[in-house]
N, C-alpha and C. Protein backbone atom coordinates (compact mmCIF):
# COMPACT_ATOMS: atom_id res chain seq x y z
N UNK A 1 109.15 121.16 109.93
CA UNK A 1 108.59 122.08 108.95
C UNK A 1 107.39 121.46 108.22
N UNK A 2 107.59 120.25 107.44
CA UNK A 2 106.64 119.57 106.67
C UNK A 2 105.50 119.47 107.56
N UNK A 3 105.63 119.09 108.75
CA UNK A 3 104.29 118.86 109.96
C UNK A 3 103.54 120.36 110.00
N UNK A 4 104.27 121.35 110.52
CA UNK A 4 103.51 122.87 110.09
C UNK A 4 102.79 122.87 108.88
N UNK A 5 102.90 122.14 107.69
CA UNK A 5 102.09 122.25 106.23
C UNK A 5 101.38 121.84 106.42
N UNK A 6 101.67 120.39 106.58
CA UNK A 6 100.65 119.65 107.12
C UNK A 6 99.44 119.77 107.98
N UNK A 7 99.92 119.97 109.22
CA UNK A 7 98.95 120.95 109.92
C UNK A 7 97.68 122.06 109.45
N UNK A 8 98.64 122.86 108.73
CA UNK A 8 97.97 123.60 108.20
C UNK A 8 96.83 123.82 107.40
N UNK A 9 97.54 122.95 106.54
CA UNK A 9 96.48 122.60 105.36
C UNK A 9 95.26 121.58 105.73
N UNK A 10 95.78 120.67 106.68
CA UNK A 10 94.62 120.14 107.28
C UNK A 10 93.62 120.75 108.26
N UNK A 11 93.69 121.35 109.00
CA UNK A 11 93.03 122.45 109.54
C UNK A 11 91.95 123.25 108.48
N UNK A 12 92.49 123.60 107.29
CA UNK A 12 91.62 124.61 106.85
C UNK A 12 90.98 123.30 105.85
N UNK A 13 91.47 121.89 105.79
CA UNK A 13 90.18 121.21 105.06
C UNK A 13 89.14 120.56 106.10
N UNK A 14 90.03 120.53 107.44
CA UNK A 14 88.68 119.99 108.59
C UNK A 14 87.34 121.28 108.52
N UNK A 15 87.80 122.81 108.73
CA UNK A 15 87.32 123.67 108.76
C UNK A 15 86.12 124.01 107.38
N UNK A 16 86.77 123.16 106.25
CA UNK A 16 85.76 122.81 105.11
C UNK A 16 84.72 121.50 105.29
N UNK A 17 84.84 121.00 105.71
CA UNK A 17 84.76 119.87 105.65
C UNK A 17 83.53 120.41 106.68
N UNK A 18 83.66 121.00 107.83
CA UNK A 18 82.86 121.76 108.81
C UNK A 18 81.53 122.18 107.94
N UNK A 19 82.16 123.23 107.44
CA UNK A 19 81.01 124.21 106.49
C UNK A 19 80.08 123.20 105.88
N UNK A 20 81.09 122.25 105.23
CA UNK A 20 79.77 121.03 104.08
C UNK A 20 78.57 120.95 105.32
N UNK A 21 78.96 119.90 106.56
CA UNK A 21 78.17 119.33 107.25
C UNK A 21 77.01 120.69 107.32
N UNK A 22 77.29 121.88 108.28
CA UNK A 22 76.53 122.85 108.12
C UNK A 22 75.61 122.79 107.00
N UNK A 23 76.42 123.19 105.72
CA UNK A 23 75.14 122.94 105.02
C UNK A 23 74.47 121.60 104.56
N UNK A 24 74.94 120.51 104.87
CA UNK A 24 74.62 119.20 104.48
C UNK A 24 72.74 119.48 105.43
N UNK A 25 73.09 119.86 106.98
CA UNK A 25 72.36 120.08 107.75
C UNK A 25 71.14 120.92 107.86
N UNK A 26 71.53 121.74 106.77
CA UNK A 26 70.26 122.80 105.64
C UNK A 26 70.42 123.97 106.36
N UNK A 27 71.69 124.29 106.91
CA UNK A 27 72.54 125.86 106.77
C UNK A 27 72.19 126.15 105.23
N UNK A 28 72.41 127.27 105.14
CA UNK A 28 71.98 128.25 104.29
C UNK A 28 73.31 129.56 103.96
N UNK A 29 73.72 129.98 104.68
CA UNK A 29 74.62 131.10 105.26
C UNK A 29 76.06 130.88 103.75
N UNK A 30 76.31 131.57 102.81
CA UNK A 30 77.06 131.50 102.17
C UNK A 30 77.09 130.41 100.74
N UNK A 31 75.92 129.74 100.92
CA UNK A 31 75.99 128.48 100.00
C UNK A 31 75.97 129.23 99.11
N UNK A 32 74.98 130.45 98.46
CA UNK A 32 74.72 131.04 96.90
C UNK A 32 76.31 131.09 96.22
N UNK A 33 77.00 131.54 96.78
CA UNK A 33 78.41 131.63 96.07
C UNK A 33 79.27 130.45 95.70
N UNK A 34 79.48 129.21 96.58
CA UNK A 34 80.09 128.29 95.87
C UNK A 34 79.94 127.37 95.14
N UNK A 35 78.87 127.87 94.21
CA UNK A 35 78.33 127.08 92.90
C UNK A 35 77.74 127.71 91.40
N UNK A 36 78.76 127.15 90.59
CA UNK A 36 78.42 127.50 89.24
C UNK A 36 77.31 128.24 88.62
N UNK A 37 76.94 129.56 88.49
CA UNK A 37 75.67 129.60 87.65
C UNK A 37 75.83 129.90 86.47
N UNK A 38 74.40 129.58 85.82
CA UNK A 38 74.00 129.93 84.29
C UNK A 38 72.74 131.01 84.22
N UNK A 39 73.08 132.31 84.00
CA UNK A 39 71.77 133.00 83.38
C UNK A 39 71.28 133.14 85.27
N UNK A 40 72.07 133.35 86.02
CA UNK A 40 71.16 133.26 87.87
C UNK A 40 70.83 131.87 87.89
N UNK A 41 70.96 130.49 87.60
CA UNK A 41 70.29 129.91 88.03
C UNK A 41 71.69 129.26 88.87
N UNK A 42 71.65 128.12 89.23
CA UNK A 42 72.77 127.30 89.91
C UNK A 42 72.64 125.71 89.12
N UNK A 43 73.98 125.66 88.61
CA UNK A 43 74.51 124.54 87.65
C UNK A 43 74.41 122.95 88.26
N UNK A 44 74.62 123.02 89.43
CA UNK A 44 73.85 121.83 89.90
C UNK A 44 72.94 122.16 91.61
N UNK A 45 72.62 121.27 92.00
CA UNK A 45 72.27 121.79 93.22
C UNK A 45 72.47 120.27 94.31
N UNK A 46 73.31 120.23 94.88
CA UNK A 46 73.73 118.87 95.37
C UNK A 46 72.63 118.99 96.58
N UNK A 47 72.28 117.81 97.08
CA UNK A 47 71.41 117.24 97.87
C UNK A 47 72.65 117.23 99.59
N UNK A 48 71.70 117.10 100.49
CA UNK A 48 72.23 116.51 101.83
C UNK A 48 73.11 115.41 101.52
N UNK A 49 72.91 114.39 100.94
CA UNK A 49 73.67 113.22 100.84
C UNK A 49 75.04 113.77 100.63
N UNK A 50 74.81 114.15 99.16
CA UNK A 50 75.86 114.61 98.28
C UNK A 50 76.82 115.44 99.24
N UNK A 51 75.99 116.38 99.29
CA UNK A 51 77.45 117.36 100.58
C UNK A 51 77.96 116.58 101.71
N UNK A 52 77.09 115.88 102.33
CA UNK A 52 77.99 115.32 103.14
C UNK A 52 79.13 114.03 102.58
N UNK A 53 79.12 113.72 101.79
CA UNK A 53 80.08 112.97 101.09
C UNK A 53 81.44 113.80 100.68
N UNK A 54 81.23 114.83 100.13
CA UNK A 54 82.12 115.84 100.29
C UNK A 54 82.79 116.18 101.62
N UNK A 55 82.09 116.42 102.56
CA UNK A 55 82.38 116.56 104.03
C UNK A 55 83.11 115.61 104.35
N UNK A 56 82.71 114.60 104.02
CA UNK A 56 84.01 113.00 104.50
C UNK A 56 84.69 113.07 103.52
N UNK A 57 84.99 113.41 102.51
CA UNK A 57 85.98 113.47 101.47
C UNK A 57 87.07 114.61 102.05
N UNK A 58 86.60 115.85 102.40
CA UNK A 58 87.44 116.38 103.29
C UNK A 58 88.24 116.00 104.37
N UNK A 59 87.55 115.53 105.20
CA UNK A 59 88.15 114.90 106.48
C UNK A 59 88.52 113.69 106.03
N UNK A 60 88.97 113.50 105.29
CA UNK A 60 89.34 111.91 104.86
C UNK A 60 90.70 112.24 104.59
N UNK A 61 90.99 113.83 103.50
CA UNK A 61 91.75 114.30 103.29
C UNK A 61 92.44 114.69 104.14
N UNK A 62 92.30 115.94 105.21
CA UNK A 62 92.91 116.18 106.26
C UNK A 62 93.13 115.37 106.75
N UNK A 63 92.77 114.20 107.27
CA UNK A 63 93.88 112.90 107.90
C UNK A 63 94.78 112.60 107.29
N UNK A 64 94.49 112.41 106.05
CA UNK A 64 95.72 111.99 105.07
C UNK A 64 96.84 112.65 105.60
N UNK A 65 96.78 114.13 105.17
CA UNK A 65 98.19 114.91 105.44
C UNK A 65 98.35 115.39 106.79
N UNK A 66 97.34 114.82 107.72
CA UNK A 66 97.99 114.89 109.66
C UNK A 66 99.08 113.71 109.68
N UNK A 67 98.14 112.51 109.13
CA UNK A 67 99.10 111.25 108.95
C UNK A 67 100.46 111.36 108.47
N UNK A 68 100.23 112.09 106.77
CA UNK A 68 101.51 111.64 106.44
C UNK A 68 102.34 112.82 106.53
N UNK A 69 101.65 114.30 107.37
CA UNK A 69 102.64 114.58 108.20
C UNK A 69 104.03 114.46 109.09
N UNK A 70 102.97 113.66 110.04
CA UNK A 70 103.46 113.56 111.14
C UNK A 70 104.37 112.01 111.36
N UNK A 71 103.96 110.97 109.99
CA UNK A 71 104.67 109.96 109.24
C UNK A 71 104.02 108.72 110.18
N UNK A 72 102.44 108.38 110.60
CA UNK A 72 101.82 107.73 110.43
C UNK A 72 102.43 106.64 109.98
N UNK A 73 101.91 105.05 110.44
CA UNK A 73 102.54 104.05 109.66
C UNK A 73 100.81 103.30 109.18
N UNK A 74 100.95 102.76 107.86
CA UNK A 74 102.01 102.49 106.98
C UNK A 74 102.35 103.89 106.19
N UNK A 75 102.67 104.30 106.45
CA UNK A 75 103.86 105.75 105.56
C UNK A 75 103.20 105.32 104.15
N UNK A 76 103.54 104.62 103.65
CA UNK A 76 103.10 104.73 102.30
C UNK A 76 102.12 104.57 101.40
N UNK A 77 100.98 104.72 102.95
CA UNK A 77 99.77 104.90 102.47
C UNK A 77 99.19 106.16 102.71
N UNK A 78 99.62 106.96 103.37
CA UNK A 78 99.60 107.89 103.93
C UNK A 78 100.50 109.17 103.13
N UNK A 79 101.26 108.98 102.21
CA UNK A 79 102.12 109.26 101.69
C UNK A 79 101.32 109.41 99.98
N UNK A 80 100.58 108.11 99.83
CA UNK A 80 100.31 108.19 98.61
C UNK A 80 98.89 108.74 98.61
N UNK A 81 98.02 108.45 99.69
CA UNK A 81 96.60 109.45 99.92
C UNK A 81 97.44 110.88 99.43
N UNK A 82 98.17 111.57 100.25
CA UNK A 82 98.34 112.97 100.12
C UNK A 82 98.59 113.02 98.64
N UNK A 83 99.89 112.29 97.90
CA UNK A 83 99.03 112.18 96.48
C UNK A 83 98.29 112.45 96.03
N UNK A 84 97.26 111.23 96.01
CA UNK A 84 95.69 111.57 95.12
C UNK A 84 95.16 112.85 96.02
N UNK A 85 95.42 112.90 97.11
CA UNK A 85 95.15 114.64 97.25
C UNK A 85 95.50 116.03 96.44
N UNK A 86 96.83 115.63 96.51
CA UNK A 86 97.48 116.40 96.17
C UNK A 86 96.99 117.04 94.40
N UNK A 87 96.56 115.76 93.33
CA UNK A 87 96.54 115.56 92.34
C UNK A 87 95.03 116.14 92.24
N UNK A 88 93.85 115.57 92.70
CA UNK A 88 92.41 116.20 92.72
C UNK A 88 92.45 117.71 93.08
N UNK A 89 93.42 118.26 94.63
CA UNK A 89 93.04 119.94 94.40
C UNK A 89 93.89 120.99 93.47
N UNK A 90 95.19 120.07 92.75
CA UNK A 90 95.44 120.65 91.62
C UNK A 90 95.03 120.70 90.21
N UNK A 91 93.89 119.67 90.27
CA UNK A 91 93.05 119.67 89.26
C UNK A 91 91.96 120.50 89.29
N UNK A 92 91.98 120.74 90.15
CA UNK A 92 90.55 121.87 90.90
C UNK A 92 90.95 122.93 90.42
N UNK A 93 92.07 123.15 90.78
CA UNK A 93 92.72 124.73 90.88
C UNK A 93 92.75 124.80 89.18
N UNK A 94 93.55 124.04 88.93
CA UNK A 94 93.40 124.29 87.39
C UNK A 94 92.26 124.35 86.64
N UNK A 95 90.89 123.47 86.39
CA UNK A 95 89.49 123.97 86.06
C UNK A 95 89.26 122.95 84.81
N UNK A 96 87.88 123.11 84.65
CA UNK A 96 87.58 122.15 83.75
C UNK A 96 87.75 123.36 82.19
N UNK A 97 88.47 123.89 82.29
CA UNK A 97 88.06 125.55 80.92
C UNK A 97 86.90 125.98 80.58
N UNK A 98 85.81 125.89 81.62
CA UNK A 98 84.52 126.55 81.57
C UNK A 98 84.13 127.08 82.29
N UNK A 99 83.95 126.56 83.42
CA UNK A 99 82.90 127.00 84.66
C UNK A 99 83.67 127.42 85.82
N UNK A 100 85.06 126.46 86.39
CA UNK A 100 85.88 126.36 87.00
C UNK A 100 87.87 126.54 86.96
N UNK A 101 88.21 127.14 88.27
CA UNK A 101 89.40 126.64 88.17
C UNK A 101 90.06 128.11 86.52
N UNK A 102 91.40 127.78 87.31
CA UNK A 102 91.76 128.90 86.35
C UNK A 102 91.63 128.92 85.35
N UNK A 103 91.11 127.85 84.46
CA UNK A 103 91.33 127.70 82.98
C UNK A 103 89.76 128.67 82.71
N UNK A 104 88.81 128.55 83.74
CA UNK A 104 87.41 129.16 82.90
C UNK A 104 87.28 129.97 82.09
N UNK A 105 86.10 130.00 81.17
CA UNK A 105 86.08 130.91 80.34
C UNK A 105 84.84 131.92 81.01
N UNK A 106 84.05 131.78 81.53
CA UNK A 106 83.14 132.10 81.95
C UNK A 106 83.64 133.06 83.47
N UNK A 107 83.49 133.83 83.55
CA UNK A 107 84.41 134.94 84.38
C UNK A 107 83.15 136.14 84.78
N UNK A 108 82.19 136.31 84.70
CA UNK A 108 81.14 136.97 84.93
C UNK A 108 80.31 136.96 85.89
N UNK A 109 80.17 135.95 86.59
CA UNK A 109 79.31 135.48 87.73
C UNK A 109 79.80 136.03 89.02
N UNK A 110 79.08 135.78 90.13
CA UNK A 110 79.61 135.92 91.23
C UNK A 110 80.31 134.42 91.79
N UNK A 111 80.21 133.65 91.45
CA UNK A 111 81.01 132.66 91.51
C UNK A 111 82.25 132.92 91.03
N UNK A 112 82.21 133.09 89.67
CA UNK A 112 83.42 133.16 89.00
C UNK A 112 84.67 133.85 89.52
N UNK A 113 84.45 134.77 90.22
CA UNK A 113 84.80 135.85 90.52
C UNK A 113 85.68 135.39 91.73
N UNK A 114 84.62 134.76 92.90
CA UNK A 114 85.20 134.28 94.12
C UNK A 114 86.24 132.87 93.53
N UNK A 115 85.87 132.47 92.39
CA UNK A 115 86.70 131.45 92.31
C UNK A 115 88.15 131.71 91.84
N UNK A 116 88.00 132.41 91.10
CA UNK A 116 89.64 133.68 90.79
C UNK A 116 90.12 133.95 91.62
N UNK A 117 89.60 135.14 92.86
CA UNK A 117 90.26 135.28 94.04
C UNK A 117 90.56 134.33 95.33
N UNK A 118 89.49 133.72 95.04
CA UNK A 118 89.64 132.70 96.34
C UNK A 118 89.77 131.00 96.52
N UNK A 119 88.75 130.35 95.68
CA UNK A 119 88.32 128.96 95.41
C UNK A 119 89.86 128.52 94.74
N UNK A 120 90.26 128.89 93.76
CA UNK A 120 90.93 128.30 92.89
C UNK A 120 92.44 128.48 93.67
N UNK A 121 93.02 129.87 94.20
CA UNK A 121 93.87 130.19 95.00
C UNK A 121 94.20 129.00 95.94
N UNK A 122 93.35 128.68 96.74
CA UNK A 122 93.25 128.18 97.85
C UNK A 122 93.26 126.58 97.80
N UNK A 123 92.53 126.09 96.72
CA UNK A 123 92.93 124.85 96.17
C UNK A 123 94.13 124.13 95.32
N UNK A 124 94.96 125.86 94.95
CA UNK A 124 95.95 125.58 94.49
C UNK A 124 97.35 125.49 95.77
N UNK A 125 97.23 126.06 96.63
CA UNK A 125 98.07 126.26 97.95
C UNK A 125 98.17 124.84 98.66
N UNK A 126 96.66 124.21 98.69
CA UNK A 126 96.77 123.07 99.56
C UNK A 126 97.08 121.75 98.57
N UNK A 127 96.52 121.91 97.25
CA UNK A 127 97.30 121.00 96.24
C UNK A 127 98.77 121.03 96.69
N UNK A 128 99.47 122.16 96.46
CA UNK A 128 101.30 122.30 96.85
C UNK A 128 101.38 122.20 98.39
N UNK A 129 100.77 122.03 99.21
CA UNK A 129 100.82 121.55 100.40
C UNK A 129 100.79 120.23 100.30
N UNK A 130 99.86 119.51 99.85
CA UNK A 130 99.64 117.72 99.85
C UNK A 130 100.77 117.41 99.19
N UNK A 131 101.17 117.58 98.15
CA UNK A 131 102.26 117.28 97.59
C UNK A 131 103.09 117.37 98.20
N UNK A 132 103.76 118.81 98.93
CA UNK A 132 105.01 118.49 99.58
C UNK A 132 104.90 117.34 100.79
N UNK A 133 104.03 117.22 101.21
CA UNK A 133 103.65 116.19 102.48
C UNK A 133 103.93 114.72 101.76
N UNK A 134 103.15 114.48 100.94
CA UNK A 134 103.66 112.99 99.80
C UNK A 134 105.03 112.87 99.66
N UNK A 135 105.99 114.10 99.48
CA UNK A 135 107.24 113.74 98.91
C UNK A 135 108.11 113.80 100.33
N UNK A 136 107.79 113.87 101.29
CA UNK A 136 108.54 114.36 102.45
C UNK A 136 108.69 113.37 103.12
């Protein structure tokens, strides 16, 4: 069962992790939406570098929980990655109480919006995915 989570959840962060490179690569296709704005503008604007660091932060992640899936040795490194996984996309999900994450106050944007229905959802699912993989 835990390996199906596992699986799972790693899949849809390789599949992120995908998209970064795309746009790391100066894709274009969907970027306007997953970033903060103020007044139309965009709250930061990360560089090639930057996204692709994200991109290996993903896939760094999805190994984690193929590993400590599937119980990888040393296990308890693999065990405690899904951890600090686990802990960063439930911090996500939860939000800084402004911009992000359920706590925002700011709810008006087209960001905001996708991050309610979707961003925050979805980071909260694979947060409780990494976790159960850590404790398993």
């Amino acid at each position: 069962m835990i390996e199906g989570v596992a699986a799972g959840a790693a899949a849809v962060l390789a599949t992120l992790a995908a998209v970064h490179v795309y746009w790391a690569l100066g894709g274009h296709r969907g970027g306007s939406a997953v970033i903060p704005t103020v007044e139309g503008r965009p709250m930061i604007a990360p560089g090639p570098a930057a996204t692709f660091v994200v991109a290996g932060l993903l896939t760094v992640s999805a190994v984690l929980l193929v590993g400590g899936g599937v119980g990888w040795s040393p296990r308890v490194v693999f065990r405690a990655g899904c951890g600090g996984v686990a802990v960063v996309l439930l911090a996500r999900a939860v939000g800084d109480g402004r911009w992000i994450g359920f706590s925002k106050r700011v709810r008006d944007t087209a960001f905001a919006r996708r991050d309610t229905r979707l961003y925050s959802p979805l980071c909260l699912v694979l947060g409780v995915a990494a976790a159960a993989v850590s404790i398993a």
